[in-house]
Each structure stands twice: as structure tokens, then as C-alpha cells.
PDB file of N, CA and C in Angstrom:
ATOM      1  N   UNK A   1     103.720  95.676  82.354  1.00  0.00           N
ATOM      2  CA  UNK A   1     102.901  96.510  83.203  1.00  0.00           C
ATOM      3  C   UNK A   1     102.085  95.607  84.120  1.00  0.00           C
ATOM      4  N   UNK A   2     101.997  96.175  85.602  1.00  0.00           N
ATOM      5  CA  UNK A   2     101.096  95.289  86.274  1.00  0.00           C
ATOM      6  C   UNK A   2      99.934  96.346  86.760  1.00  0.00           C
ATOM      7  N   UNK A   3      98.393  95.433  86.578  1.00  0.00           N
ATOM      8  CA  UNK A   3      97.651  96.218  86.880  1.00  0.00           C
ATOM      9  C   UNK A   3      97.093  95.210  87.796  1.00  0.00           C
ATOM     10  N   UNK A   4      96.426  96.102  89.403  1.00  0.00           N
ATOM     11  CA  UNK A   4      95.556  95.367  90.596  1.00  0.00           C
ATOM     12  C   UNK A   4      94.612  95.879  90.103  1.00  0.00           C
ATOM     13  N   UNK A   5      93.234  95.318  90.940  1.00  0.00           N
ATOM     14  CA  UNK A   5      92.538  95.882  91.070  1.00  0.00           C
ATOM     15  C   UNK A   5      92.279  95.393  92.755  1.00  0.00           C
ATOM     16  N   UNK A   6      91.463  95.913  93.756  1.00  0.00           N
ATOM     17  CA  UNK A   6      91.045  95.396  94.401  1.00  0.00           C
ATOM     18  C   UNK A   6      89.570  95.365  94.934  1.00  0.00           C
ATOM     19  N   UNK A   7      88.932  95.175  95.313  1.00  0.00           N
ATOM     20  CA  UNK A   7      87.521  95.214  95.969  1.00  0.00           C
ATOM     21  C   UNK A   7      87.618  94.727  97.243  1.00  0.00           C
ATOM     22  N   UNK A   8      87.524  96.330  98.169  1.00  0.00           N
ATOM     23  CA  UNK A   8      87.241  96.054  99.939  1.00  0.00           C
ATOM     24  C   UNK A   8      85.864  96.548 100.328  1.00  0.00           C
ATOM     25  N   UNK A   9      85.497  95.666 101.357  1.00  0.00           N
ATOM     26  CA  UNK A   9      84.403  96.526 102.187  1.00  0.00           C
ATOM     27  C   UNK A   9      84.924  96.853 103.395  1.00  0.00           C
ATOM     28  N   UNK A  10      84.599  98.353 103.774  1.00  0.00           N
ATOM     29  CA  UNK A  10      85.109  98.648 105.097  1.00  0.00           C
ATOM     30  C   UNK A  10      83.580  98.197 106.218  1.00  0.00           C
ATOM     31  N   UNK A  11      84.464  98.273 107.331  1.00  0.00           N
ATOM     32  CA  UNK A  11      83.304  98.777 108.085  1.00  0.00           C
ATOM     33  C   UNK A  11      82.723  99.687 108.334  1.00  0.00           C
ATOM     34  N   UNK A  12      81.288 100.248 108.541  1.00  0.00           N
ATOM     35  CA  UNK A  12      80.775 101.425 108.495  1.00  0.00           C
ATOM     36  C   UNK A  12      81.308 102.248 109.932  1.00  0.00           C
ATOM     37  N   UNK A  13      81.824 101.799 111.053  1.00  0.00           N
ATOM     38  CA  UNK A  13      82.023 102.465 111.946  1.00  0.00           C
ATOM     39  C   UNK A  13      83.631 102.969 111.842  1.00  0.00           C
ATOM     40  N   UNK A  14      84.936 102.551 110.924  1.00  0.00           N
ATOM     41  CA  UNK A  14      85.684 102.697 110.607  1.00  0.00           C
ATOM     42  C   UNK A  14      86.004 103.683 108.926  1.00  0.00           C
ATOM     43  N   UNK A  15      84.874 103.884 108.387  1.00  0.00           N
ATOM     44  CA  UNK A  15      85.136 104.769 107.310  1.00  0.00           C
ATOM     45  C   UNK A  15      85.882 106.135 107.590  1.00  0.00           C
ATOM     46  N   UNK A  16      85.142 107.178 108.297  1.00  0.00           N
ATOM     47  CA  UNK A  16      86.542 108.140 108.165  1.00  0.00           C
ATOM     48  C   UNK A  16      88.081 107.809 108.507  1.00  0.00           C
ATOM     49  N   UNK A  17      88.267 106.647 109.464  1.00  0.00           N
ATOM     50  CA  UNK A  17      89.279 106.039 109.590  1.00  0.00           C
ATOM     51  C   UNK A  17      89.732 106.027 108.128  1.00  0.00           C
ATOM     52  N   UNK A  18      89.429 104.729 107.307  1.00  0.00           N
ATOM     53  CA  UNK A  18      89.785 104.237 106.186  1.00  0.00           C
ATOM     54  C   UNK A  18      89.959 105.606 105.090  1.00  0.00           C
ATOM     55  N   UNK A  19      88.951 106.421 104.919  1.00  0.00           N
ATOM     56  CA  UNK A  19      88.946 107.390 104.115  1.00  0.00           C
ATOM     57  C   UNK A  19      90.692 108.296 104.142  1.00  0.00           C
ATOM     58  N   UNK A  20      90.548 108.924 105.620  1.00  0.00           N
ATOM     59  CA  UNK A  20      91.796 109.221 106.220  1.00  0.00           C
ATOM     60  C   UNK A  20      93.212 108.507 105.613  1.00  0.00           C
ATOM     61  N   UNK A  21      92.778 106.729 105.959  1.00  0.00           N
ATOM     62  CA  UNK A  21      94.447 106.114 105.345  1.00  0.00           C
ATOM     63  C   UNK A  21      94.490 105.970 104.127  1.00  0.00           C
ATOM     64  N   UNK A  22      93.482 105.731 103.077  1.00  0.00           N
ATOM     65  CA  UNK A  22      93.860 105.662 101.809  1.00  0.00           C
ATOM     66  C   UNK A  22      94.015 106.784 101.060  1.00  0.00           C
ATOM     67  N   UNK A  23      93.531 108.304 101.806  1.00  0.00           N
ATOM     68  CA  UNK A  23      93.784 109.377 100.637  1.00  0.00           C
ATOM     69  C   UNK A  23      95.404 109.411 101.190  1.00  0.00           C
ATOM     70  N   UNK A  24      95.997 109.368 102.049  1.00  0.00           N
ATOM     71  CA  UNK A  24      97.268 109.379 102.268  1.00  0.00           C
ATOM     72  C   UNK A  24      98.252 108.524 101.894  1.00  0.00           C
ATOM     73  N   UNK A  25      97.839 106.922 101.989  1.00  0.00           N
ATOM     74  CA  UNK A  25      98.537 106.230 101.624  1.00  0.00           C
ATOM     75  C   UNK A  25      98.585 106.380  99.599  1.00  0.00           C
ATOM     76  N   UNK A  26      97.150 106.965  99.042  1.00  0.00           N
ATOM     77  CA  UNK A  26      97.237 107.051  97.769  1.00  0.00           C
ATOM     78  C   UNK A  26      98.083 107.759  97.146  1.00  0.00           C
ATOM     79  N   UNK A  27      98.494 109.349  98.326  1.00  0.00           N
ATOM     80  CA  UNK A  27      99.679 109.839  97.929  1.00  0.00           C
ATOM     81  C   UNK A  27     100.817 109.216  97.819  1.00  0.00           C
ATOM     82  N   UNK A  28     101.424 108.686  98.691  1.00  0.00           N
ATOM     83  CA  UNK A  28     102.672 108.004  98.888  1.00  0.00           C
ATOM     84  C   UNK A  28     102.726 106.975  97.884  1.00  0.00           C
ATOM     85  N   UNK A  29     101.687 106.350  96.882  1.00  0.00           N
ATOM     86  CA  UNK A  29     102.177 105.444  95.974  1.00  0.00           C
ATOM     87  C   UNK A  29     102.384 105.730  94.877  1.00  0.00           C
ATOM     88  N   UNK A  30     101.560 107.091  94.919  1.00  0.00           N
ATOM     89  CA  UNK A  30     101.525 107.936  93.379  1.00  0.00           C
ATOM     90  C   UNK A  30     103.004 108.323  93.218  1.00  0.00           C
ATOM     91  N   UNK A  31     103.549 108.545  94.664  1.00  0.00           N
ATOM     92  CA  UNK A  31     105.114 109.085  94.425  1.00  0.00           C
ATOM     93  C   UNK A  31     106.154 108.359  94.243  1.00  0.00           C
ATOM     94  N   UNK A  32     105.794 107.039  94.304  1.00  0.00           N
ATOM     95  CA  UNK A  32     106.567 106.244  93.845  1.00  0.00           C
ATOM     96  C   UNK A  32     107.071 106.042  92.314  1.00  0.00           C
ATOM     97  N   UNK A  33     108.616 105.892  91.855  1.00  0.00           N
ATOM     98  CA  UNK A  33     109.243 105.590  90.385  1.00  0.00           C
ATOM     99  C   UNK A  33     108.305 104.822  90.212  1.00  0.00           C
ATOM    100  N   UNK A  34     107.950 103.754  89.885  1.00  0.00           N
ATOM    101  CA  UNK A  34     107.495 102.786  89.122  1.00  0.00           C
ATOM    102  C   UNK A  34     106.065 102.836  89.259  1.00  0.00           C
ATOM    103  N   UNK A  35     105.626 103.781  89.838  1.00  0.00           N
ATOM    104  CA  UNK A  35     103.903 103.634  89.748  1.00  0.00           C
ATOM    105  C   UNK A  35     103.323 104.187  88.455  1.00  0.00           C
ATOM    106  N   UNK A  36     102.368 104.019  88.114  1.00  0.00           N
ATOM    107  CA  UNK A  36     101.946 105.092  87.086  1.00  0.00           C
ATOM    108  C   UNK A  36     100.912 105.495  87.233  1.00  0.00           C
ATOM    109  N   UNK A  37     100.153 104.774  88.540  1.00  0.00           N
ATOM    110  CA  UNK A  37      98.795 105.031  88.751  1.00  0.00           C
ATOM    111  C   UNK A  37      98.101 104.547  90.039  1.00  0.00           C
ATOM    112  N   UNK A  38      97.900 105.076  90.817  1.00  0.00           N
ATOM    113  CA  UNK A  38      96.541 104.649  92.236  1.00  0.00           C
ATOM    114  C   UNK A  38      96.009 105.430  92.304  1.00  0.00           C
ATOM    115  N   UNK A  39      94.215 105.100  92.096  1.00  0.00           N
ATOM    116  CA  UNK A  39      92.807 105.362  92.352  1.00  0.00           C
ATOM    117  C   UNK A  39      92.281 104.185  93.335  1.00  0.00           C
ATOM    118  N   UNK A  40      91.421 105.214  94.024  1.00  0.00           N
ATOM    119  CA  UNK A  40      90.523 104.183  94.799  1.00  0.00           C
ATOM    120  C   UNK A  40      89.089 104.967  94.716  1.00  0.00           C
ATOM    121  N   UNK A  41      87.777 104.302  94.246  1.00  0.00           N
ATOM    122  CA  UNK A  41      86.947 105.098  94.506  1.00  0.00           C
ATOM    123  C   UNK A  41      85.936 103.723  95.274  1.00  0.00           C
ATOM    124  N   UNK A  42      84.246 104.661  95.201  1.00  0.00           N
ATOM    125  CA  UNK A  42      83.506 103.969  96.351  1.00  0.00           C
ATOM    126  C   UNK A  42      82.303 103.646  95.698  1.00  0.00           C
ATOM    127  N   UNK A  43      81.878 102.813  95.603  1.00  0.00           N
ATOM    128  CA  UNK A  43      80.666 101.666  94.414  1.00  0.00           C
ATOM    129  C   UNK A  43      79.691 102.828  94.970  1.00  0.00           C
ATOM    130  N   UNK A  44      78.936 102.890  94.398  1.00  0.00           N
ATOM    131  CA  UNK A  44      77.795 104.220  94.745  1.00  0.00           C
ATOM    132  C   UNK A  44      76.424 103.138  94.923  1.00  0.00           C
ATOM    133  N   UNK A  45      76.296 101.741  94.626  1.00  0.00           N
ATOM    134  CA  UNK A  45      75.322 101.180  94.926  1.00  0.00           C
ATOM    135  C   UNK A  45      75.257  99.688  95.968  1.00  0.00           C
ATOM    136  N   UNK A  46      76.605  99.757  96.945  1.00  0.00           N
ATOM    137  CA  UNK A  46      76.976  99.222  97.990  1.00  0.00           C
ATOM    138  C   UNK A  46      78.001 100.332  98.571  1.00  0.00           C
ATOM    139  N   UNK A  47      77.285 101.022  99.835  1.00  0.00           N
ATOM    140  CA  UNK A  47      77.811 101.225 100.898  1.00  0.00           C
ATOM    141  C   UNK A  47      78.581 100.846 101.169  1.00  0.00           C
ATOM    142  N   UNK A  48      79.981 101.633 101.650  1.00  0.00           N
ATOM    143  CA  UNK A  48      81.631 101.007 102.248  1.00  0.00           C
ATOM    144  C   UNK A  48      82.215 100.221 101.527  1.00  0.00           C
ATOM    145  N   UNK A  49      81.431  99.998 100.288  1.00  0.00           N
ATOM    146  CA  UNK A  49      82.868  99.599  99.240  1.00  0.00           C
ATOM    147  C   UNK A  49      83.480  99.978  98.294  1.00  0.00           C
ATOM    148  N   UNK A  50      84.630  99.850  98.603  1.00  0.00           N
ATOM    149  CA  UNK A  50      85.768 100.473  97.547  1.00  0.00           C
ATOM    150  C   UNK A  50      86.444  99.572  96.917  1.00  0.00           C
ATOM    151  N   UNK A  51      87.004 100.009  95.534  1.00  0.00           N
ATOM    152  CA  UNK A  51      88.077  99.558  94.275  1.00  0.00           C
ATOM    153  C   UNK A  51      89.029 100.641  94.350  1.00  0.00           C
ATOM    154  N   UNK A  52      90.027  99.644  94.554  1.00  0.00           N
ATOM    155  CA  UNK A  52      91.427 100.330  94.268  1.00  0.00           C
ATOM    156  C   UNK A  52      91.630  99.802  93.005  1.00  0.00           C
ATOM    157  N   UNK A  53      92.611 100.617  92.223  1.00  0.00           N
ATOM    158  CA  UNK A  53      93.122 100.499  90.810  1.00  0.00           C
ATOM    159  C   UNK A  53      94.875 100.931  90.879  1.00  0.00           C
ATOM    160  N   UNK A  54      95.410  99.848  90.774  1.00  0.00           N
ATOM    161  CA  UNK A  54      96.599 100.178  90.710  1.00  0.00           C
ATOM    162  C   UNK A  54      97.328  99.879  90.203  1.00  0.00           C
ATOM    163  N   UNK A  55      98.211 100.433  89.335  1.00  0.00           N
ATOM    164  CA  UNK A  55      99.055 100.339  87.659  1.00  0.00           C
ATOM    165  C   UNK A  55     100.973 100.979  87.827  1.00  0.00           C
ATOM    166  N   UNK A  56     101.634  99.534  87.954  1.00  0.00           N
ATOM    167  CA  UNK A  56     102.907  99.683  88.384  1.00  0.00           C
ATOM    168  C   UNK A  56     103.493  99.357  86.352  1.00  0.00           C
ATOM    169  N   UNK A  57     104.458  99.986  86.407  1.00  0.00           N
ATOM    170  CA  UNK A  57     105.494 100.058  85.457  1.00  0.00           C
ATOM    171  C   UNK A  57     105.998  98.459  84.671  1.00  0.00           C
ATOM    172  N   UNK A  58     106.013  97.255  85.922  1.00  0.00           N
ATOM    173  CA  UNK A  58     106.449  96.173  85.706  1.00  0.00           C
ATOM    174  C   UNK A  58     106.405  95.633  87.000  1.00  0.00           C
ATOM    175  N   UNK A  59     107.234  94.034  86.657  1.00  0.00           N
ATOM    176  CA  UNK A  59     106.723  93.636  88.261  1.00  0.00           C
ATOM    177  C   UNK A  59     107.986  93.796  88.824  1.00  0.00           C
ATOM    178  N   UNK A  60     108.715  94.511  88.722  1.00  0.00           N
ATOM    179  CA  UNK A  60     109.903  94.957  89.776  1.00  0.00           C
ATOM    180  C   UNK A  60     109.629  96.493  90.632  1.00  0.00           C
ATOM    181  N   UNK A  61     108.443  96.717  89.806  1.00  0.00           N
ATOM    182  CA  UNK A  61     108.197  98.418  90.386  1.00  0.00           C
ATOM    183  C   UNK A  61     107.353  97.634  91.355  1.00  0.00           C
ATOM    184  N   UNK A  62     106.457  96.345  91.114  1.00  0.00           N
ATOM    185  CA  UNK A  62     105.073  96.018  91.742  1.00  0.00           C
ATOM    186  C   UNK A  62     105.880  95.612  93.125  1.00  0.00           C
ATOM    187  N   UNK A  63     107.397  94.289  93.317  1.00  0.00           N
ATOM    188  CA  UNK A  63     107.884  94.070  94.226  1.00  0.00           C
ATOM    189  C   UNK A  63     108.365  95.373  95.032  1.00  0.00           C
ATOM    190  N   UNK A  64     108.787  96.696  94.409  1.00  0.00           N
ATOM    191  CA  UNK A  64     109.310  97.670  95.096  1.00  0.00           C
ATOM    192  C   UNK A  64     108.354  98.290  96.050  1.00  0.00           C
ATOM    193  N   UNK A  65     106.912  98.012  95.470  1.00  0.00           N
ATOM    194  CA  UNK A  65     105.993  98.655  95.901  1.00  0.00           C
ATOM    195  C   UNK A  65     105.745  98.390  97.178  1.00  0.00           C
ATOM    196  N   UNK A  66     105.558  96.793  97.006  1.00  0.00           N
ATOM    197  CA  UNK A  66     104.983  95.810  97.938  1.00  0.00           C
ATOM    198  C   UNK A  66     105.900  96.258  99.338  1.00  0.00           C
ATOM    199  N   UNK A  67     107.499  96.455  98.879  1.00  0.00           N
ATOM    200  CA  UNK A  67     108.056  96.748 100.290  1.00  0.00           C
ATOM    201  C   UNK A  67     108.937  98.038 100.985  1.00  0.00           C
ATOM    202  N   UNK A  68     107.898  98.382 100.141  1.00  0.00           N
ATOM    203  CA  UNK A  68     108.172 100.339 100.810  1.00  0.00           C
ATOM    204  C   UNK A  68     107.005 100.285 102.140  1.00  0.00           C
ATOM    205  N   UNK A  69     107.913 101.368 102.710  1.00  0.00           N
ATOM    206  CA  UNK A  69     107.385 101.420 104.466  1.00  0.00           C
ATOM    207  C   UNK A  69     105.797 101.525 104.504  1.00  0.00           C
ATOM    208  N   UNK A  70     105.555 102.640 103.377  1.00  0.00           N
ATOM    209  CA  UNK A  70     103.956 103.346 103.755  1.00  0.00           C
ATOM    210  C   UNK A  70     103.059 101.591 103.388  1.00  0.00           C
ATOM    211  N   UNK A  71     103.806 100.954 102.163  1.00  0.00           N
ATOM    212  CA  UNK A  71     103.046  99.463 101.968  1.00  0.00           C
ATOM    213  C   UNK A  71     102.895  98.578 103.270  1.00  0.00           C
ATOM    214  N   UNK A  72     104.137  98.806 103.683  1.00  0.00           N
ATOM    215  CA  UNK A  72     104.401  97.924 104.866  1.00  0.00           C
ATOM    216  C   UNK A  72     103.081  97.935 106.362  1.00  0.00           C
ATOM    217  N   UNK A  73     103.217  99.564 106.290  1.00  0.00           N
ATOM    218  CA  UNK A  73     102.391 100.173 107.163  1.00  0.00           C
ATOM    219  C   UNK A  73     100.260  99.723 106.822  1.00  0.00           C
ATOM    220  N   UNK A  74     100.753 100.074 106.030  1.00  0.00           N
ATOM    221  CA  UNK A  74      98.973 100.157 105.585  1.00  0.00           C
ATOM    222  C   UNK A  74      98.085  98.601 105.562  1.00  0.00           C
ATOM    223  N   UNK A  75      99.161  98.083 104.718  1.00  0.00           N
ATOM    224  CA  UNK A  75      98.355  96.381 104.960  1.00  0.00           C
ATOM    225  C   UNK A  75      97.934  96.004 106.301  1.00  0.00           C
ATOM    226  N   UNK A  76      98.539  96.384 107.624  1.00  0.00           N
ATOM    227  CA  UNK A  76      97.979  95.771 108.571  1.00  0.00           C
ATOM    228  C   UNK A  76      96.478  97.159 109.004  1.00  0.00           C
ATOM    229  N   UNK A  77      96.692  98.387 108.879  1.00  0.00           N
ATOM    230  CA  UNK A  77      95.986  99.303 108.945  1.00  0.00           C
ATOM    231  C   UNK A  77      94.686  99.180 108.273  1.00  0.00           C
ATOM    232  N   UNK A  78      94.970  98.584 106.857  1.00  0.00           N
ATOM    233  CA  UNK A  78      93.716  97.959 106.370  1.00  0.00           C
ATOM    234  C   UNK A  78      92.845  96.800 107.240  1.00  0.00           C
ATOM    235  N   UNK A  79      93.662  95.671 107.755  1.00  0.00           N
ATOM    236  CA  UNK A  79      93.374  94.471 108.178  1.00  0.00           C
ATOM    237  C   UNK A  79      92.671  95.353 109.691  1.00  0.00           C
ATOM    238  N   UNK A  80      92.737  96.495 109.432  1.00  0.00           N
ATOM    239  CA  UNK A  80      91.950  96.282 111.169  1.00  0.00           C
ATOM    240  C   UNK A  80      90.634  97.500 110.586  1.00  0.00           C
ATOM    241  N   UNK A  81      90.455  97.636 109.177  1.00  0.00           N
ATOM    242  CA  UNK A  81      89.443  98.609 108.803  1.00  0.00           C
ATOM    243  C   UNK A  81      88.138  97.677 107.679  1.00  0.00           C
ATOM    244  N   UNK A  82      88.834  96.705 106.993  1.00  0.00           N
ATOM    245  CA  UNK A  82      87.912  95.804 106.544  1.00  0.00           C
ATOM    246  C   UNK A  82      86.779  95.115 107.112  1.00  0.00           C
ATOM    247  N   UNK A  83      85.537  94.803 106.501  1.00  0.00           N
ATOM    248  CA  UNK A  83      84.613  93.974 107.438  1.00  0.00           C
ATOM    249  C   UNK A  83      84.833  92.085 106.761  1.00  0.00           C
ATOM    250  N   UNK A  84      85.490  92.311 105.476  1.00  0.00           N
ATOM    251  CA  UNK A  84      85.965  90.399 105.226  1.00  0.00           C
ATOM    252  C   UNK A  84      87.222  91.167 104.376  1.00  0.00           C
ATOM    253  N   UNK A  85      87.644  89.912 103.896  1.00  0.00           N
ATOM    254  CA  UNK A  85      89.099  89.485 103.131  1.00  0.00           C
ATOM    255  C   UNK A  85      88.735  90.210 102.017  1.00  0.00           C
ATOM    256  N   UNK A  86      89.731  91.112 101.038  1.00  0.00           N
ATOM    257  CA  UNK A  86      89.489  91.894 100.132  1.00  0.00           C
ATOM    258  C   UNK A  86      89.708  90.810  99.083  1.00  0.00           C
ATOM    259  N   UNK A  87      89.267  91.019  97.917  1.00  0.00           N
ATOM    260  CA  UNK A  87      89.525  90.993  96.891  1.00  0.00           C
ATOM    261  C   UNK A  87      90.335  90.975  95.993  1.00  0.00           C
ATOM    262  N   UNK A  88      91.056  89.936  95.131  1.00  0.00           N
ATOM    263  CA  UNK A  88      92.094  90.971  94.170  1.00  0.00           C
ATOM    264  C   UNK A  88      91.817  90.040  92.722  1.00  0.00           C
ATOM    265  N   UNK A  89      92.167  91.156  92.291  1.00  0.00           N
ATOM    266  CA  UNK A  89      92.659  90.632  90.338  1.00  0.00           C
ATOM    267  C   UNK A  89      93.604  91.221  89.939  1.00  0.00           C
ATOM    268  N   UNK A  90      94.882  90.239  89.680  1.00  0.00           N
ATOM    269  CA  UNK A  90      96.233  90.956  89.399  1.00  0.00           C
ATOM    270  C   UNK A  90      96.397  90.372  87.919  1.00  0.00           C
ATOM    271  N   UNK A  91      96.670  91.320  87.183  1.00  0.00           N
ATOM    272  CA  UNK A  91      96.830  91.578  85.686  1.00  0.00           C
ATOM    273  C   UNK A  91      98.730  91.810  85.372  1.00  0.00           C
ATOM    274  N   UNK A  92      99.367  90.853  85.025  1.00  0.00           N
ATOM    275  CA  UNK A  92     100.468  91.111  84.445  1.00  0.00           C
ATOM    276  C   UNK A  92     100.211  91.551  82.772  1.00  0.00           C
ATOM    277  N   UNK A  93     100.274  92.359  82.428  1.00  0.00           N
ATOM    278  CA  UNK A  93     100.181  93.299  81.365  1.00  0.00           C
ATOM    279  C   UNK A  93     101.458  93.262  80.109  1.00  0.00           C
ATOM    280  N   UNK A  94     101.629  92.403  79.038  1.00  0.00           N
ATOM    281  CA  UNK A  94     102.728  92.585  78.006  1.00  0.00           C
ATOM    282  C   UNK A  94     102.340  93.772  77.603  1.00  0.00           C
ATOM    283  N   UNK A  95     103.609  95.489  77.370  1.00  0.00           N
ATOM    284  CA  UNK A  95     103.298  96.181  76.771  1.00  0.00           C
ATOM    285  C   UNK A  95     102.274  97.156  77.652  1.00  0.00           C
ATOM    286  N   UNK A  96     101.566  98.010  76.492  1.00  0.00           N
ATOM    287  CA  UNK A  96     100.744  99.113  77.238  1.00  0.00           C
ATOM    288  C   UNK A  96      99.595  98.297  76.824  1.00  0.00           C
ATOM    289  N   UNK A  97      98.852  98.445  77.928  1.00  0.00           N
ATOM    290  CA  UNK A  97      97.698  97.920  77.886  1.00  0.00           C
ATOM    291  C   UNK A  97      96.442  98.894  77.411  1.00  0.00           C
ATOM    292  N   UNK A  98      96.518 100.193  77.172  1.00  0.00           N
ATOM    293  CA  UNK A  98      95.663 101.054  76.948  1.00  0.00           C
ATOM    294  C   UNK A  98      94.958 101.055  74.848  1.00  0.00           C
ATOM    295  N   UNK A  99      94.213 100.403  74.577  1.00  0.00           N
ATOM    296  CA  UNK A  99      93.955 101.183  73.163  1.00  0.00           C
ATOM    297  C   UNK A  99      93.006 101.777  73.360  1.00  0.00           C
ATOM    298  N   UNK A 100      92.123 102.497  72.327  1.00  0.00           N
ATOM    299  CA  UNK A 100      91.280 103.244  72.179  1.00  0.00           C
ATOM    300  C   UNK A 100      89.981 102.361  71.790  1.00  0.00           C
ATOM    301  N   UNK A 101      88.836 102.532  72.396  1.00  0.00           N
ATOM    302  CA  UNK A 101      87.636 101.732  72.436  1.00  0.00           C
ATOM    303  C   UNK A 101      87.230 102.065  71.814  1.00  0.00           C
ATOM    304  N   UNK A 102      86.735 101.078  70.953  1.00  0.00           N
ATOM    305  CA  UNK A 102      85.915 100.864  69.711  1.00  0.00           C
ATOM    306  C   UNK A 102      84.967 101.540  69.382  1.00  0.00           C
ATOM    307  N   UNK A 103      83.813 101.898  70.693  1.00  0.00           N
ATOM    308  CA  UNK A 103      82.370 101.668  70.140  1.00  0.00           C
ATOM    309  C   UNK A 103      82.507 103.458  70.661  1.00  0.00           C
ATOM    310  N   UNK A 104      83.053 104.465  70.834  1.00  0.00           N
ATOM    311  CA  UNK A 104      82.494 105.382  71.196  1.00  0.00           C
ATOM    312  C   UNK A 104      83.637 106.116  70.622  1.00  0.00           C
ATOM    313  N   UNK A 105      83.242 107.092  69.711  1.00  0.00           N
ATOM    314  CA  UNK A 105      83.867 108.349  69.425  1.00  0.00           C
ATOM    315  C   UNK A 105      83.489 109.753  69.334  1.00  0.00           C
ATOM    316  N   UNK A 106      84.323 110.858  69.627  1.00  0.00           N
ATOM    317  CA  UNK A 106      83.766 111.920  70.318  1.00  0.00           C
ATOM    318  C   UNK A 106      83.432 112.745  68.770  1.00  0.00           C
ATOM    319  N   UNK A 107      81.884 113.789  68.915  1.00  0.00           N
ATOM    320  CA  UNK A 107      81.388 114.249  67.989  1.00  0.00           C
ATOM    321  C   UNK A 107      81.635 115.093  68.434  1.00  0.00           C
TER     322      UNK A 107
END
């Protein structure tokens, strides 16, 4: 399993822009075979920044990803909505990466 994460700041004069391409582009990855997962939400205590979260099958779903059109499209669409260089932490994942956390169980 591969999991991203990313951390962008947009620019404030480009947000409905950005808002606009990522709820769309979020569709188009969700529909992808090998995805299992894209979220992007927005830090509530810095303005215009967002984490994407994104969870591919393996890294052949992650290469498939990388070169499907809407991918193709958006990376430069981003590059003209960012205010610096994003962020990343890429997680190659043995297995499912999900267990159940320790410290909290539901009463």
C-alpha cells in the first residue's frame, strides 16, 4: 500500500480557483482501480493550507496514478495555484496499514 500525504499552501487570491480543481480532480482519483482513497482538507489554524491524503493499492496503482490525464493535467494547474513548493511524505506501506488504536474505545 502506498500512502502520500501532502502539505500545500495556496494563494489567497487563487483559492476558489484551487477549491474548484481539487474537488474535481478528487473525483477523478477516487475513480481510479487502484485508489482506495483521496481526501484533501484545510488546517483550520493556517489559512490556505491544505493536506492531501492519498492511499493507492500498491506502487503500480501509485505509477498508474501518476500518469493518468486528470494527474497529468493538475500538477501543472497546481504549480500555478501554490504560494511555495508543496510538501510530501510518501509511505510505502507492507500490508494494511490500518489497526485499531490503542488508547480509545467506544462506551
Amino acid at each position: 500500500m502506498i500512502l502520500i500525504v501532502l502539505r500545500a499552501q495556496i494563494r489567497p487570491d487563487k483559492r476558489a480557483e484551487w477549491l474548484s480543481g481539487i474537488s474535481e480532480y478528487k473525483s477523478n482519483v477516487n475513480s481510479e482501480p487502484g485508489n482506495i482513497s483521496f481526501d484533501y482538507h484545510e488546517n483550520l489554524e493556517k489559512e490556505n493550507e491544505f493536506v492531501i491524503v492519498e492511499v493507492f493499492r500498491d506502487g503500480k496503482a501509485g505509477e498508474e496514478h501518476v500518469n493518468t490525464d486528470h494527474a497529468q493535467k493538475f500538477f501543472p494547474f497546481m504549480s500555478t495555484v501554490v504560494s511555495a513548493k508543496p510538501e510530501i511524505n510518501f509511505q510505502n506501506v507492507d500490508g494494511d496499514a490500518w489497526s485499531e488504536m490503542a488508547e480509545v474505545t467506544p462506551q
